[in-house]
Each structure stands twice: as structure tokens, then as C-alpha cells.
PDB file of N, CA and C in Angstrom:
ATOM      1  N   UNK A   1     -23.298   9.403  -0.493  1.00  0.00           N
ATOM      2  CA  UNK A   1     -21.998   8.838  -0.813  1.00  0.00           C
ATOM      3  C   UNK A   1     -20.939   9.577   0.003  1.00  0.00           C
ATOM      4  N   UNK A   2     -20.088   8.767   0.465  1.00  0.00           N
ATOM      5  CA  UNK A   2     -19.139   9.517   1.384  1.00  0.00           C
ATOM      6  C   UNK A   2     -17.938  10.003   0.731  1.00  0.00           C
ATOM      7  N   UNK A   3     -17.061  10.617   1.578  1.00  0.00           N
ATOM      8  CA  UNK A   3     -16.261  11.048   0.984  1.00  0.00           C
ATOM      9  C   UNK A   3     -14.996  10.427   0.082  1.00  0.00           C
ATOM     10  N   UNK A   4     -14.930   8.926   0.898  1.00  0.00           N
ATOM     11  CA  UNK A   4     -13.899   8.288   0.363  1.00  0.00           C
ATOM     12  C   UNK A   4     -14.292   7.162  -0.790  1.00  0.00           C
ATOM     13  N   UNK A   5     -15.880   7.223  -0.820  1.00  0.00           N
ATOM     14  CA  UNK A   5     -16.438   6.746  -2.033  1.00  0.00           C
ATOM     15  C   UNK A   5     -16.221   7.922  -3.355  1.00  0.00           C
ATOM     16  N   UNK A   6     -16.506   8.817  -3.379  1.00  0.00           N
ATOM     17  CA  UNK A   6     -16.418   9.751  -3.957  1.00  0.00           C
ATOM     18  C   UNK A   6     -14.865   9.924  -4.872  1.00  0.00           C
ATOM     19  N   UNK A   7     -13.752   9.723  -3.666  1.00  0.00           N
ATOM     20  CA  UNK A   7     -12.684   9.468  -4.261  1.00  0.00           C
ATOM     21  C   UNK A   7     -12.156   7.892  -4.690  1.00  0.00           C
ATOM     22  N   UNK A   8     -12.859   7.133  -4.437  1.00  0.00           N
ATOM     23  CA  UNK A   8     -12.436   5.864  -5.440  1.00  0.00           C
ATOM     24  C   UNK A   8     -13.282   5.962  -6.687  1.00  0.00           C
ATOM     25  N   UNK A   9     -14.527   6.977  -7.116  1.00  0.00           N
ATOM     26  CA  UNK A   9     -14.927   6.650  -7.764  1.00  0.00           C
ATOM     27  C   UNK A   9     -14.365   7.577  -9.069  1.00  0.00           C
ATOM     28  N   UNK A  10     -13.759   8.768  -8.637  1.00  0.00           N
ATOM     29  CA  UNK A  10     -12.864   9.537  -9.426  1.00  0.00           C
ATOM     30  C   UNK A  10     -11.561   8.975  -9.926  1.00  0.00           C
ATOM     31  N   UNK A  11     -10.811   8.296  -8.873  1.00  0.00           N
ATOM     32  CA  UNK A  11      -9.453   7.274  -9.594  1.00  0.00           C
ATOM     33  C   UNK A  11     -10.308   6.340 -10.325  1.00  0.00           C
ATOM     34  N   UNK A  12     -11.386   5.595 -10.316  1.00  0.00           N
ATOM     35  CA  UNK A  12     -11.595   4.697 -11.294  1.00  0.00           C
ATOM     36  C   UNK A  12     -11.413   5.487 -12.333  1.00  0.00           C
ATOM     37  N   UNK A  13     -12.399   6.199 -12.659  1.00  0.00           N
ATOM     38  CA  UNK A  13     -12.605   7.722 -13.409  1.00  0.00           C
ATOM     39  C   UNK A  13     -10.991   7.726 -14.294  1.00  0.00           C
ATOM     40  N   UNK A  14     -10.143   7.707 -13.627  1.00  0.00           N
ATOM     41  CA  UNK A  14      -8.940   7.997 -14.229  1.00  0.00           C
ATOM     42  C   UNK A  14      -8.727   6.896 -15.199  1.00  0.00           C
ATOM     43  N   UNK A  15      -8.804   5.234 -14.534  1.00  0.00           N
ATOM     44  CA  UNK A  15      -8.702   4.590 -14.542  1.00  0.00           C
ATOM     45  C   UNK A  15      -8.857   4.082 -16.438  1.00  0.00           C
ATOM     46  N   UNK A  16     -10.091   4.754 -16.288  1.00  0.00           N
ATOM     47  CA  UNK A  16     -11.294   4.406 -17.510  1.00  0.00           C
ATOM     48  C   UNK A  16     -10.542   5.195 -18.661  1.00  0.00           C
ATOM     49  N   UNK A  17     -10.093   6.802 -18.391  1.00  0.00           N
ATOM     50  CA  UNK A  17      -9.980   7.508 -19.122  1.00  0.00           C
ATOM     51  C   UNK A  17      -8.068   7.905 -18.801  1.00  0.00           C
ATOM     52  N   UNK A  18      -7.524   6.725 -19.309  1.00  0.00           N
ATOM     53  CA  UNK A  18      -5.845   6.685 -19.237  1.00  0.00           C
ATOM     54  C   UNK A  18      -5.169   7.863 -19.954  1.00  0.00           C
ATOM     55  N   UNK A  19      -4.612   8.785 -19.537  1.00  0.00           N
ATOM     56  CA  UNK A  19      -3.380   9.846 -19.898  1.00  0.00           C
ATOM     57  C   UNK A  19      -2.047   9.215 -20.197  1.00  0.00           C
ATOM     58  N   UNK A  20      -1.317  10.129 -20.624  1.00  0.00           N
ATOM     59  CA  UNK A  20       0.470   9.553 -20.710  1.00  0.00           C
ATOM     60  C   UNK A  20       0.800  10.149 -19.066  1.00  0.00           C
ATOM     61  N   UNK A  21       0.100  11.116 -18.283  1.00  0.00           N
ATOM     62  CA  UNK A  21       0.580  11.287 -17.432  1.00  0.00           C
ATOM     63  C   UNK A  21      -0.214  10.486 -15.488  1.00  0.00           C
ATOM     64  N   UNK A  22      -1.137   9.367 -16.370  1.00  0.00           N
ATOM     65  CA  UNK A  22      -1.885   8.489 -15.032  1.00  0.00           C
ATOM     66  C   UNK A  22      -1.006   7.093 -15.573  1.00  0.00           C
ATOM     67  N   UNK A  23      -0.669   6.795 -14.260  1.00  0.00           N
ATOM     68  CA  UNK A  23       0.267   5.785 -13.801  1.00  0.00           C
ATOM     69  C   UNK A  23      -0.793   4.486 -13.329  1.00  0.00           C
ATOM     70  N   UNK A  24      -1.233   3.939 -14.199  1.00  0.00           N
ATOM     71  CA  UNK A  24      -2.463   2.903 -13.070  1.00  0.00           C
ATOM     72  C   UNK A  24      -1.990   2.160 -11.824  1.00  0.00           C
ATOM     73  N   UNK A  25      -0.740   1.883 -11.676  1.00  0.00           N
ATOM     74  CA  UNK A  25       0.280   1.536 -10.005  1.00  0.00           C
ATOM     75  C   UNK A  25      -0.604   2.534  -9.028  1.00  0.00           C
ATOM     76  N   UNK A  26      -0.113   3.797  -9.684  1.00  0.00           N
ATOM     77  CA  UNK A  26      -0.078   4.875  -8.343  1.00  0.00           C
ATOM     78  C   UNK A  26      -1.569   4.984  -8.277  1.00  0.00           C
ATOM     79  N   UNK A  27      -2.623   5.031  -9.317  1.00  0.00           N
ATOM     80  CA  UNK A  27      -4.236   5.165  -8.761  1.00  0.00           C
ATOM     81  C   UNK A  27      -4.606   3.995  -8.187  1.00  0.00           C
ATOM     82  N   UNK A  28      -3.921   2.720  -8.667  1.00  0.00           N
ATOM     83  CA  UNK A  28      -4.686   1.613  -7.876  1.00  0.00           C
ATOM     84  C   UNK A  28      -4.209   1.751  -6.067  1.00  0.00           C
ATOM     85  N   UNK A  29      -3.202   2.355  -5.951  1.00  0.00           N
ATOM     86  CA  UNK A  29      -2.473   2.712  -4.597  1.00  0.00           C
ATOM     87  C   UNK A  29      -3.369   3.627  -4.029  1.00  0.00           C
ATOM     88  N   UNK A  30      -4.093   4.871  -4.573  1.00  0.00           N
ATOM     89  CA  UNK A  30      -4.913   6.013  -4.148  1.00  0.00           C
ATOM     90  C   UNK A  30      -5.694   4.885  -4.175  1.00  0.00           C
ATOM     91  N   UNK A  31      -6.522   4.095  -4.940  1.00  0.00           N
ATOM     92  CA  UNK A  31      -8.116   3.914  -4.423  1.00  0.00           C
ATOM     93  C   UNK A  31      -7.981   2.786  -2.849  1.00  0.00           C
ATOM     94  N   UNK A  32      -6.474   2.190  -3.152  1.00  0.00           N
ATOM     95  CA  UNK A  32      -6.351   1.060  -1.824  1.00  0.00           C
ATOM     96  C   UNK A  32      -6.404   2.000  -0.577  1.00  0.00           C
ATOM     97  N   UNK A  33      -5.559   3.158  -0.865  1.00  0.00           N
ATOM     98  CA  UNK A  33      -5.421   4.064   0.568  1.00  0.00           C
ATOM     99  C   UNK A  33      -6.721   4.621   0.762  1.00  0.00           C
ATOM    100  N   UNK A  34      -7.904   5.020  -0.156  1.00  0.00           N
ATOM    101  CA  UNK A  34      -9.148   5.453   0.208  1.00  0.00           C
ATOM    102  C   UNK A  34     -10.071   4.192   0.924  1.00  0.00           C
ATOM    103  N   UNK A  35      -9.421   3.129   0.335  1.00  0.00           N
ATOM    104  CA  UNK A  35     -10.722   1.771   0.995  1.00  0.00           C
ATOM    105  C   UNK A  35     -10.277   1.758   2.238  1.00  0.00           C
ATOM    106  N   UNK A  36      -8.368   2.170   2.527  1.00  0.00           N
ATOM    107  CA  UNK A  36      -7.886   1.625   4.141  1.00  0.00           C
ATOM    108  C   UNK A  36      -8.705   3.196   5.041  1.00  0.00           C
ATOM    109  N   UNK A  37      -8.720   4.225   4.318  1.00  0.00           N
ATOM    110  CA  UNK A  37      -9.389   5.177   5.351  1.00  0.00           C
ATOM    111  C   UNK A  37     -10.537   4.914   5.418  1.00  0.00           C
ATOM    112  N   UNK A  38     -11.909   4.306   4.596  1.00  0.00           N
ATOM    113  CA  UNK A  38     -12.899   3.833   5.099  1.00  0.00           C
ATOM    114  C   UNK A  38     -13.297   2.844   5.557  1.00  0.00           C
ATOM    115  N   UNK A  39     -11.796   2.128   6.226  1.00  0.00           N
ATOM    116  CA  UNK A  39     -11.959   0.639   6.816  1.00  0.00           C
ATOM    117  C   UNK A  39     -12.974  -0.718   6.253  1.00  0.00           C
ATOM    118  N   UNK A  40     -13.086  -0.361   4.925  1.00  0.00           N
ATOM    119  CA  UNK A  40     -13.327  -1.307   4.141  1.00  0.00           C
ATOM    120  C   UNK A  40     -11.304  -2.484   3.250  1.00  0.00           C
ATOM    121  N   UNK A  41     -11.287  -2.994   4.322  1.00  0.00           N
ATOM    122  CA  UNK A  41      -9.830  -4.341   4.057  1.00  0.00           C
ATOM    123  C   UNK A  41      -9.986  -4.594   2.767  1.00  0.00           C
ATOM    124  N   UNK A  42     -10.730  -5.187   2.638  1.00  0.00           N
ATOM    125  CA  UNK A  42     -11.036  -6.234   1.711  1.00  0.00           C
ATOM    126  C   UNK A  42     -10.449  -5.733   0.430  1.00  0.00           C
ATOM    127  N   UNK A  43     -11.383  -4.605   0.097  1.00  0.00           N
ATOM    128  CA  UNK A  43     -11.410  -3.647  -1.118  1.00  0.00           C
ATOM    129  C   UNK A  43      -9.775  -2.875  -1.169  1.00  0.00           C
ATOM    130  N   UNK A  44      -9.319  -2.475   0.065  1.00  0.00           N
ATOM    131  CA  UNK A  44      -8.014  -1.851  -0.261  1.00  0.00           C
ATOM    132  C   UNK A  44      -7.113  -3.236  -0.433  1.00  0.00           C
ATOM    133  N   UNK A  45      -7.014  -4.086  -0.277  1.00  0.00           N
ATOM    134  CA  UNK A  45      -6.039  -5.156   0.062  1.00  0.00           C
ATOM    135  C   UNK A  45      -5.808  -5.360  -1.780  1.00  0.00           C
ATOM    136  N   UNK A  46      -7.405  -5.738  -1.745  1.00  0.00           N
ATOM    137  CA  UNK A  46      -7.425  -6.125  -3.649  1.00  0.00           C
ATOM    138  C   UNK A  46      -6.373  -4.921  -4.513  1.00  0.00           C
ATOM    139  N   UNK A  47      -7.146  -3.590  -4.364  1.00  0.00           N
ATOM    140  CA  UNK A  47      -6.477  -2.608  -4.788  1.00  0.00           C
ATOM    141  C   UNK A  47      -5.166  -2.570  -4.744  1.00  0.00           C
ATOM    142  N   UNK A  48      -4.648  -2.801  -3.544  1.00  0.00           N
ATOM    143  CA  UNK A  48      -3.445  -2.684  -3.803  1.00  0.00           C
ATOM    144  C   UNK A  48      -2.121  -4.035  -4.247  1.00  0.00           C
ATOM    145  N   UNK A  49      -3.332  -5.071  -4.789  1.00  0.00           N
ATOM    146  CA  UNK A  49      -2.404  -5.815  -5.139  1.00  0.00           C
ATOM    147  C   UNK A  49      -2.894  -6.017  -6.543  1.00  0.00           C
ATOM    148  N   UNK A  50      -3.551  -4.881  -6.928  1.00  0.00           N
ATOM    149  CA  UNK A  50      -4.035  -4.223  -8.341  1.00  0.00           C
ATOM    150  C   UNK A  50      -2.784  -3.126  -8.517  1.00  0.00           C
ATOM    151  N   UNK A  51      -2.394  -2.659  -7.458  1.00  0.00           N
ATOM    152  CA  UNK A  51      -1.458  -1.600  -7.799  1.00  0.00           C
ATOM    153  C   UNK A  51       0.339  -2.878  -8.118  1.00  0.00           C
ATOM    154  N   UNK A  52      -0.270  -3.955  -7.502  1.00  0.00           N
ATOM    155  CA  UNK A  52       1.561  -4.815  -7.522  1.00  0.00           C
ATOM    156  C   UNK A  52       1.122  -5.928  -9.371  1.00  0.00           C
ATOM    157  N   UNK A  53       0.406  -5.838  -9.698  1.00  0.00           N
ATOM    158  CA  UNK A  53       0.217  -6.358 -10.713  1.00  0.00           C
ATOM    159  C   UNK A  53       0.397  -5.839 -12.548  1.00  0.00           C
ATOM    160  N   UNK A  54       0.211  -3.988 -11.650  1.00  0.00           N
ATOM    161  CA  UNK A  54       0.386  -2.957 -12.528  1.00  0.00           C
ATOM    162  C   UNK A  54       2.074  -2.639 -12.893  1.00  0.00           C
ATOM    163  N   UNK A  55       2.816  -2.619 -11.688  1.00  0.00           N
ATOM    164  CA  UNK A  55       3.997  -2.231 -11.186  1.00  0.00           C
ATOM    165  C   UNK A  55       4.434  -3.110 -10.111  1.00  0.00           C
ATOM    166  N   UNK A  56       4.959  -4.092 -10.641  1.00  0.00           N
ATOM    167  CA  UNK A  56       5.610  -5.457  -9.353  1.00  0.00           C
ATOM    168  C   UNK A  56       6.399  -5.135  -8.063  1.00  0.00           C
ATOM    169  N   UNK A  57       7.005  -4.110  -8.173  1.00  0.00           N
ATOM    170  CA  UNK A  57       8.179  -3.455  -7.267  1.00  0.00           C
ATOM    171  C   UNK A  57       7.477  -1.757  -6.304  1.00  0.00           C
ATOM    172  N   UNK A  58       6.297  -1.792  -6.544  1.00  0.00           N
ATOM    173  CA  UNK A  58       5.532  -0.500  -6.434  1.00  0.00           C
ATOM    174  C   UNK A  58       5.784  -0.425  -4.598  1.00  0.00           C
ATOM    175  N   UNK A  59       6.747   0.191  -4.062  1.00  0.00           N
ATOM    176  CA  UNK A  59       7.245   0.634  -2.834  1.00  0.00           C
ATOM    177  C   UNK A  59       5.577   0.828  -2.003  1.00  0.00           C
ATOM    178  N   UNK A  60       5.165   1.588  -2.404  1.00  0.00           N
ATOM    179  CA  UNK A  60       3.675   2.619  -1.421  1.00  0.00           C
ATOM    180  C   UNK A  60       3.060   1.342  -1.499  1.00  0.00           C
ATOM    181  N   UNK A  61       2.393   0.614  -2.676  1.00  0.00           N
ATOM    182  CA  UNK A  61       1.894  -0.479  -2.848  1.00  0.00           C
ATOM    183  C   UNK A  61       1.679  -1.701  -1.567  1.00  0.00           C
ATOM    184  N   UNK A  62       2.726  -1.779  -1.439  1.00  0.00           N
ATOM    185  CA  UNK A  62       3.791  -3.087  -0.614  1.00  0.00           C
ATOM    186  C   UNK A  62       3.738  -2.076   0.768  1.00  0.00           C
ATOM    187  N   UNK A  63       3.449  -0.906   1.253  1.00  0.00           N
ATOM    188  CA  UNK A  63       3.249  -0.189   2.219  1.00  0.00           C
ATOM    189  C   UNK A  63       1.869  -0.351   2.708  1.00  0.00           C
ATOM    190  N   UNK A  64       0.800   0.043   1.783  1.00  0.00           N
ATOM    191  CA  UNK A  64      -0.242  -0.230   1.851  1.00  0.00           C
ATOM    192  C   UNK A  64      -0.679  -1.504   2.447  1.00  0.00           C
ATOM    193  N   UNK A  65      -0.024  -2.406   1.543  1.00  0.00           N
ATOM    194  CA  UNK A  65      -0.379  -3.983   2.364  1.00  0.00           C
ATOM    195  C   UNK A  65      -0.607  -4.111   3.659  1.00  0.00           C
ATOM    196  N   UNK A  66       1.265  -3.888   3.961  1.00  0.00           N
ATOM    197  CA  UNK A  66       1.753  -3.855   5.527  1.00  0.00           C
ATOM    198  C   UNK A  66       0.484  -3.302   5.942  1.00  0.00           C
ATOM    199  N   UNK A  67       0.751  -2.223   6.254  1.00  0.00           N
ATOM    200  CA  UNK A  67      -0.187  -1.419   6.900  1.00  0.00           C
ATOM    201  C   UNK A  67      -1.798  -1.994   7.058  1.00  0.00           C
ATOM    202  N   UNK A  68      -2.789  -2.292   5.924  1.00  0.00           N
ATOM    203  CA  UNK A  68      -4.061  -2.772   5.751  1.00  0.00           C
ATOM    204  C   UNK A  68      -3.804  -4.022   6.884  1.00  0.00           C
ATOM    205  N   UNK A  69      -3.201  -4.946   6.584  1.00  0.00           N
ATOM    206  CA  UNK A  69      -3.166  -6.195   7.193  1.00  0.00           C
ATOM    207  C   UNK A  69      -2.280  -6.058   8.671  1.00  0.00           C
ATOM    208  N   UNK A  70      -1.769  -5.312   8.518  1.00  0.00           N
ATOM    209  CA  UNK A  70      -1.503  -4.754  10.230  1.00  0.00           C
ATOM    210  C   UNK A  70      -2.921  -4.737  10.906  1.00  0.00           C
ATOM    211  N   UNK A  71      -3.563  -3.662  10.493  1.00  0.00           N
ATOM    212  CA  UNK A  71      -4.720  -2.863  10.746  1.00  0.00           C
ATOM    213  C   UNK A  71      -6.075  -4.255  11.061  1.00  0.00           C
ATOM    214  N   UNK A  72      -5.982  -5.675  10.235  1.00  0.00           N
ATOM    215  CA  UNK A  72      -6.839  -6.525  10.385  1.00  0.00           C
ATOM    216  C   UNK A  72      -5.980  -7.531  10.955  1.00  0.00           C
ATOM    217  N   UNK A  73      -4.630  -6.981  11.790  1.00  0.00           N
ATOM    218  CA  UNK A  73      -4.563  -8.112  12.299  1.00  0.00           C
ATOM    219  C   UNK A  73      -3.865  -9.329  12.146  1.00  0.00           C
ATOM    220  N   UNK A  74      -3.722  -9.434  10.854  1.00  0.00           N
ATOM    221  CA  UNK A  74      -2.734 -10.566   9.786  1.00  0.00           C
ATOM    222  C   UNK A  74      -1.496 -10.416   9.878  1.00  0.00           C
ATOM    223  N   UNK A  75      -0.968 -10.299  11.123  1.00  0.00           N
ATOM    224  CA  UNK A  75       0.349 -10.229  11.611  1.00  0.00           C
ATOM    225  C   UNK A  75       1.330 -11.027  10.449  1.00  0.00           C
ATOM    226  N   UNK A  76       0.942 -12.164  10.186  1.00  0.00           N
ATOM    227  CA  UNK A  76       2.225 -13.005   9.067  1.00  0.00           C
ATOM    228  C   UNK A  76       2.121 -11.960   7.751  1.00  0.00           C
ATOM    229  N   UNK A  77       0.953 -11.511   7.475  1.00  0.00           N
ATOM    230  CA  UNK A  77       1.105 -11.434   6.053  1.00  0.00           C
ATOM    231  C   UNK A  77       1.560  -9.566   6.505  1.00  0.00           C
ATOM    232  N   UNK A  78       1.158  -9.079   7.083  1.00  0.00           N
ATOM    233  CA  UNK A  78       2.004  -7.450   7.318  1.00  0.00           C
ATOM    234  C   UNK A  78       3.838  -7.665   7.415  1.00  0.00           C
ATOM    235  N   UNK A  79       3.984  -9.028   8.115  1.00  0.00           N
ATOM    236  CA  UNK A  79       5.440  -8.898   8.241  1.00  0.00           C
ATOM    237  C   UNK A  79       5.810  -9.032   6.966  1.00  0.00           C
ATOM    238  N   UNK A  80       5.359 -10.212   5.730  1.00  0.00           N
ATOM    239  CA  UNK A  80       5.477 -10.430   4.642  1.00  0.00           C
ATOM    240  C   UNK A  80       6.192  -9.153   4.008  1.00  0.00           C
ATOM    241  N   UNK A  81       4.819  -8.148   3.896  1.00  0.00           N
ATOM    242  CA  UNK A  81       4.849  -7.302   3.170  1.00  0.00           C
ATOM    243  C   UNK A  81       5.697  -5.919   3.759  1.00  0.00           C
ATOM    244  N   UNK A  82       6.255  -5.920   5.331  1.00  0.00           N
ATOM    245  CA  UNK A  82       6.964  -4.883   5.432  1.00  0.00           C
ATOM    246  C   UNK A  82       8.253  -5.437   5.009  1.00  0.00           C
ATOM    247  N   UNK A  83       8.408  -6.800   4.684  1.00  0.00           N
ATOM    248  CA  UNK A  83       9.870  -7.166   4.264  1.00  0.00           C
ATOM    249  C   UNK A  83      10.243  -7.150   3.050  1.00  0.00           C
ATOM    250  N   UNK A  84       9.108  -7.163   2.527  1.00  0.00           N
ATOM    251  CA  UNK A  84       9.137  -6.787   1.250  1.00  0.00           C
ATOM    252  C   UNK A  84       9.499  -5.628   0.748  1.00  0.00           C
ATOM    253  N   UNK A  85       8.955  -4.682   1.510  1.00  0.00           N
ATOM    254  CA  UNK A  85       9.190  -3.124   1.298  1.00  0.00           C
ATOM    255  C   UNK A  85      10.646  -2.953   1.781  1.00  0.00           C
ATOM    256  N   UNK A  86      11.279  -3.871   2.863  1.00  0.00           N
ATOM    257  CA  UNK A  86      12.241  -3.104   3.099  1.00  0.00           C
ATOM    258  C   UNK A  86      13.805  -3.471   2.248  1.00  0.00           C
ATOM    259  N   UNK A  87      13.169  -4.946   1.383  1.00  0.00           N
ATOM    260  CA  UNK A  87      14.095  -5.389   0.011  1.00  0.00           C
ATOM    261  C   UNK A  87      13.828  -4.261  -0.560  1.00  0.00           C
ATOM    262  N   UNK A  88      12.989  -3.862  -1.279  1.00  0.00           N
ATOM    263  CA  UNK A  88      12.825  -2.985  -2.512  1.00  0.00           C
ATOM    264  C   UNK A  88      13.593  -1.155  -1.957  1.00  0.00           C
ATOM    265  N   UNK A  89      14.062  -1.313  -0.460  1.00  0.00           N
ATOM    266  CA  UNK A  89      14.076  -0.068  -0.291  1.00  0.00           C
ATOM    267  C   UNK A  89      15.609   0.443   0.303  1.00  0.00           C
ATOM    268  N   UNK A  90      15.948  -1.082   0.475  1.00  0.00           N
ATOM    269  CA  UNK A  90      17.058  -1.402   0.847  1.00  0.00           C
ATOM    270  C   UNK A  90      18.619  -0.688  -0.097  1.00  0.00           C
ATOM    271  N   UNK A  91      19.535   0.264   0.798  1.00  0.00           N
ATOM    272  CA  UNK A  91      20.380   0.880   0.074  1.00  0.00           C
ATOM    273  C   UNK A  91      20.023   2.039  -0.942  1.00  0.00           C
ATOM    274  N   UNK A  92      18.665   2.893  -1.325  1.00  0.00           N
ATOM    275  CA  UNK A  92      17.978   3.647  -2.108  1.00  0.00           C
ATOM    276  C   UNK A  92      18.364   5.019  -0.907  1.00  0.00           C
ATOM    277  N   UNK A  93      18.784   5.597  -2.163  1.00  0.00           N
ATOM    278  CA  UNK A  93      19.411   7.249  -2.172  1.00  0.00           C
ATOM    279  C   UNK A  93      18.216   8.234  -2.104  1.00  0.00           C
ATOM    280  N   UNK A  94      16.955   7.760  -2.513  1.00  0.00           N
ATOM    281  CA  UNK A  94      15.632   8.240  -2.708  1.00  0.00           C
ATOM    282  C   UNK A  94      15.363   8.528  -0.953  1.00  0.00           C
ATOM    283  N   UNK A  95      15.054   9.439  -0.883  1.00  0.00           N
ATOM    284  CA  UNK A  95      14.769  10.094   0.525  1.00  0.00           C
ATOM    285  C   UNK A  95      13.363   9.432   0.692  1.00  0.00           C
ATOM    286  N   UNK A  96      12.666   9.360  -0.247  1.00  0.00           N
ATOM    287  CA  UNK A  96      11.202   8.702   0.184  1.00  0.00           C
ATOM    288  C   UNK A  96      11.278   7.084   0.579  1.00  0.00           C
ATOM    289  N   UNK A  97      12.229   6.464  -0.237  1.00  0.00           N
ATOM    290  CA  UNK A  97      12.483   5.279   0.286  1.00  0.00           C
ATOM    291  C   UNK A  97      13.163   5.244   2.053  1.00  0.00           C
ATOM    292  N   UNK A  98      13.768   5.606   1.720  1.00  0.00           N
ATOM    293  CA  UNK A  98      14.931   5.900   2.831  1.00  0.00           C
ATOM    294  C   UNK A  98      13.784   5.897   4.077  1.00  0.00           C
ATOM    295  N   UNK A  99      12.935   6.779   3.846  1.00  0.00           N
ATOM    296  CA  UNK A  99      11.588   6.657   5.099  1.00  0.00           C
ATOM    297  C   UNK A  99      10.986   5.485   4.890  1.00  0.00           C
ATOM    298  N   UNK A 100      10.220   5.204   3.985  1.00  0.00           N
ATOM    299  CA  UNK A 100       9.987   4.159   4.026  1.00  0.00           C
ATOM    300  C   UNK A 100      10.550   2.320   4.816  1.00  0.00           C
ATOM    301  N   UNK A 101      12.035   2.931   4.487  1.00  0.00           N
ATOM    302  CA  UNK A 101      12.940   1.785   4.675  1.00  0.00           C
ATOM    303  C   UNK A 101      12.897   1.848   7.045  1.00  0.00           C
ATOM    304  N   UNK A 102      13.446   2.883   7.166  1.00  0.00           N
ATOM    305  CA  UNK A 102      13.442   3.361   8.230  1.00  0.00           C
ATOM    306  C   UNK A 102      11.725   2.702   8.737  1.00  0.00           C
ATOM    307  N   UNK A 103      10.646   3.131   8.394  1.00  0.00           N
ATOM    308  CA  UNK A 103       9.417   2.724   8.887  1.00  0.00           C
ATOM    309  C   UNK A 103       9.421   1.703   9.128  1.00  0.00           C
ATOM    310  N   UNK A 104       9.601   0.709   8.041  1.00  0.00           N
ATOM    311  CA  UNK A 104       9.502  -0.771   7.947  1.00  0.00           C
ATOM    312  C   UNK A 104      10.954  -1.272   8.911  1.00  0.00           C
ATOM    313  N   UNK A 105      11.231  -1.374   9.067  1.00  0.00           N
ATOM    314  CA  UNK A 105      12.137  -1.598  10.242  1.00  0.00           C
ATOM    315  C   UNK A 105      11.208  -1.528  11.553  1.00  0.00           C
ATOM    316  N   UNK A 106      11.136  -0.637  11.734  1.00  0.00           N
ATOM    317  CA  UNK A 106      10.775  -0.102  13.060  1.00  0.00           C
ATOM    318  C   UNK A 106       9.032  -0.503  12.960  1.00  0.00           C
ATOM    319  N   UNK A 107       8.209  -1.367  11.985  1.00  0.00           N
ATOM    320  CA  UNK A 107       7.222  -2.023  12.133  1.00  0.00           C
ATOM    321  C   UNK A 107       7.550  -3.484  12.370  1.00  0.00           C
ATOM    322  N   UNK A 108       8.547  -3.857  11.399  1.00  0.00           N
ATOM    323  CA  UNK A 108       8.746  -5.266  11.813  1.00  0.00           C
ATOM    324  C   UNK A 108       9.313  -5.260  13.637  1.00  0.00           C
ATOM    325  N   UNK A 109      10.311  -4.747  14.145  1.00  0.00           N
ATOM    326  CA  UNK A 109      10.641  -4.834  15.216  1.00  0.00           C
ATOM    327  C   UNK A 109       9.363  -4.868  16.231  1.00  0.00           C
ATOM    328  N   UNK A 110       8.067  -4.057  16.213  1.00  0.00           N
ATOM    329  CA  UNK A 110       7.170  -4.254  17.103  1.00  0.00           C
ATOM    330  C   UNK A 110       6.383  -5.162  16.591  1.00  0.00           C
ATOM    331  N   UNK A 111       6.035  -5.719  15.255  1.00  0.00           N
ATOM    332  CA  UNK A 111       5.172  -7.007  15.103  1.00  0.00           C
ATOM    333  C   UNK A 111       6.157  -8.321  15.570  1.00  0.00           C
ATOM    334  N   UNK A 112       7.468  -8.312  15.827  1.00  0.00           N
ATOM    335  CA  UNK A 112       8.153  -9.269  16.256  1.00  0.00           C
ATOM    336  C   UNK A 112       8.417  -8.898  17.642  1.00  0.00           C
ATOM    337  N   UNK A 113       7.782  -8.193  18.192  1.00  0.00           N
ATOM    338  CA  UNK A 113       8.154  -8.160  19.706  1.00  0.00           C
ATOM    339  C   UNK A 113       6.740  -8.477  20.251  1.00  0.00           C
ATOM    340  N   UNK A 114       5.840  -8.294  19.418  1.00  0.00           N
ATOM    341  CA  UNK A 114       4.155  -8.321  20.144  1.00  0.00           C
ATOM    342  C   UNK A 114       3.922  -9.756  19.477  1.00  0.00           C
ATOM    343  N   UNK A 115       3.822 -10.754  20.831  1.00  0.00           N
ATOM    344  CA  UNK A 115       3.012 -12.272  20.071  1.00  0.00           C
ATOM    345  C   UNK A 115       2.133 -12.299  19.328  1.00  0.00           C
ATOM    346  N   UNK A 116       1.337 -11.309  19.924  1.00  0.00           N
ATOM    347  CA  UNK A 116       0.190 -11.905  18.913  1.00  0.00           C
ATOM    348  C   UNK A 116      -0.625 -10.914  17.826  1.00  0.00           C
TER     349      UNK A 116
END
């Protein structure tokens, strides 16, 4: 079992066994970012729209997307989702947004400059 199996199988783990202090948004976001480092799409894509079902507005979530579907290619649906991120991030005093917001900008500008 590899390493990034190992860690989706520990956030399930969390998953199963809910705290006041596990957020199921933010683990379904960890197990999407472990499926995008073992280049398994499919599985992070789900995940992380396990993490937008948990938490509708989930910033990293809506990052994740972008990013996964960048990564396969799905140019419409990455722009989708970096525009999405950059509503939810839009005018936020939050320094993490604020990057975020800044990123997504500067992704949409090269998926709208590259045809294809």
C-alpha cells in the first residue's frame, strides 16, 4: 500500500470516527488532495465534491477542482471552478484567501490565453 493510500485510508478513519474538532469539508479536501498526488482524477474529483456537499462555499475544495481538472485537461470545467474560487474569495481580508484569489486569477489568465 502506498503512501497516499495509507493516507486516504486514515482520513476515512476520521471520517468513521467524527470529533467536535474533524471538519468532514476539510478531510474530504485531504483525501481529494491525496487521490490528486497519486494521479488517481477520478477519486479526487469525487472527493472533493464530497468536500462541496459537506461545506458549499469550501475555498481549498473549489481549488482542488481547478487544479484536478486542469491536471486532466478539462479546461471548461477548471475555468468553472477557478471562478468559482475567485467569487468566494473575492474582497476577503483572510490572507489565505487573498492567495488563493491572486492564484486563480493568474490560472484563469493562462487557461484563457492557451486554446486548447
Amino acid at each position: 500500500m502506498g503512501k497516499y493510500d495509507l493516507a486516504v485510508a486514515d482520513y476515512q478513519q476520521a471520517l468513521r470516527l467524527p470529533s467536535p474538532d474533524t471538519a468532514p469539508g476539510e478531510v474530504y479536501v485531504n483525501i481529494g488532495n491525496a487521490y490528486s498526488k497519486a494521479v488517481d482524477y477520478d477519486k479526487a474529483l469525487t472527493a472533493y465534491q464530497q468536500a462541496l456537499d459537506a461545506q458549499p462555499n469550501d475555498a481549498e475544495a473549489y481549488l482542488g477542482l481547478a487544479m484536478t481538472y486542469t491536471s486532466k485537461g478539462d479546461k471548461a470545467q477548471a475555468i468553472a471552478a477557478y471562478q468559482k474560487l475567485l467569487d468566494l474569495t473575492a474582497g476577503s481580508n483572510n490572507a489565505r484567501y487573498a492567495q488563493l484569489h491572486a492564484q486563480s486569477q493568474q490560472m484563469l489568465q493562462q487557461l484563457s490565453a492557451n486554446p486548447k
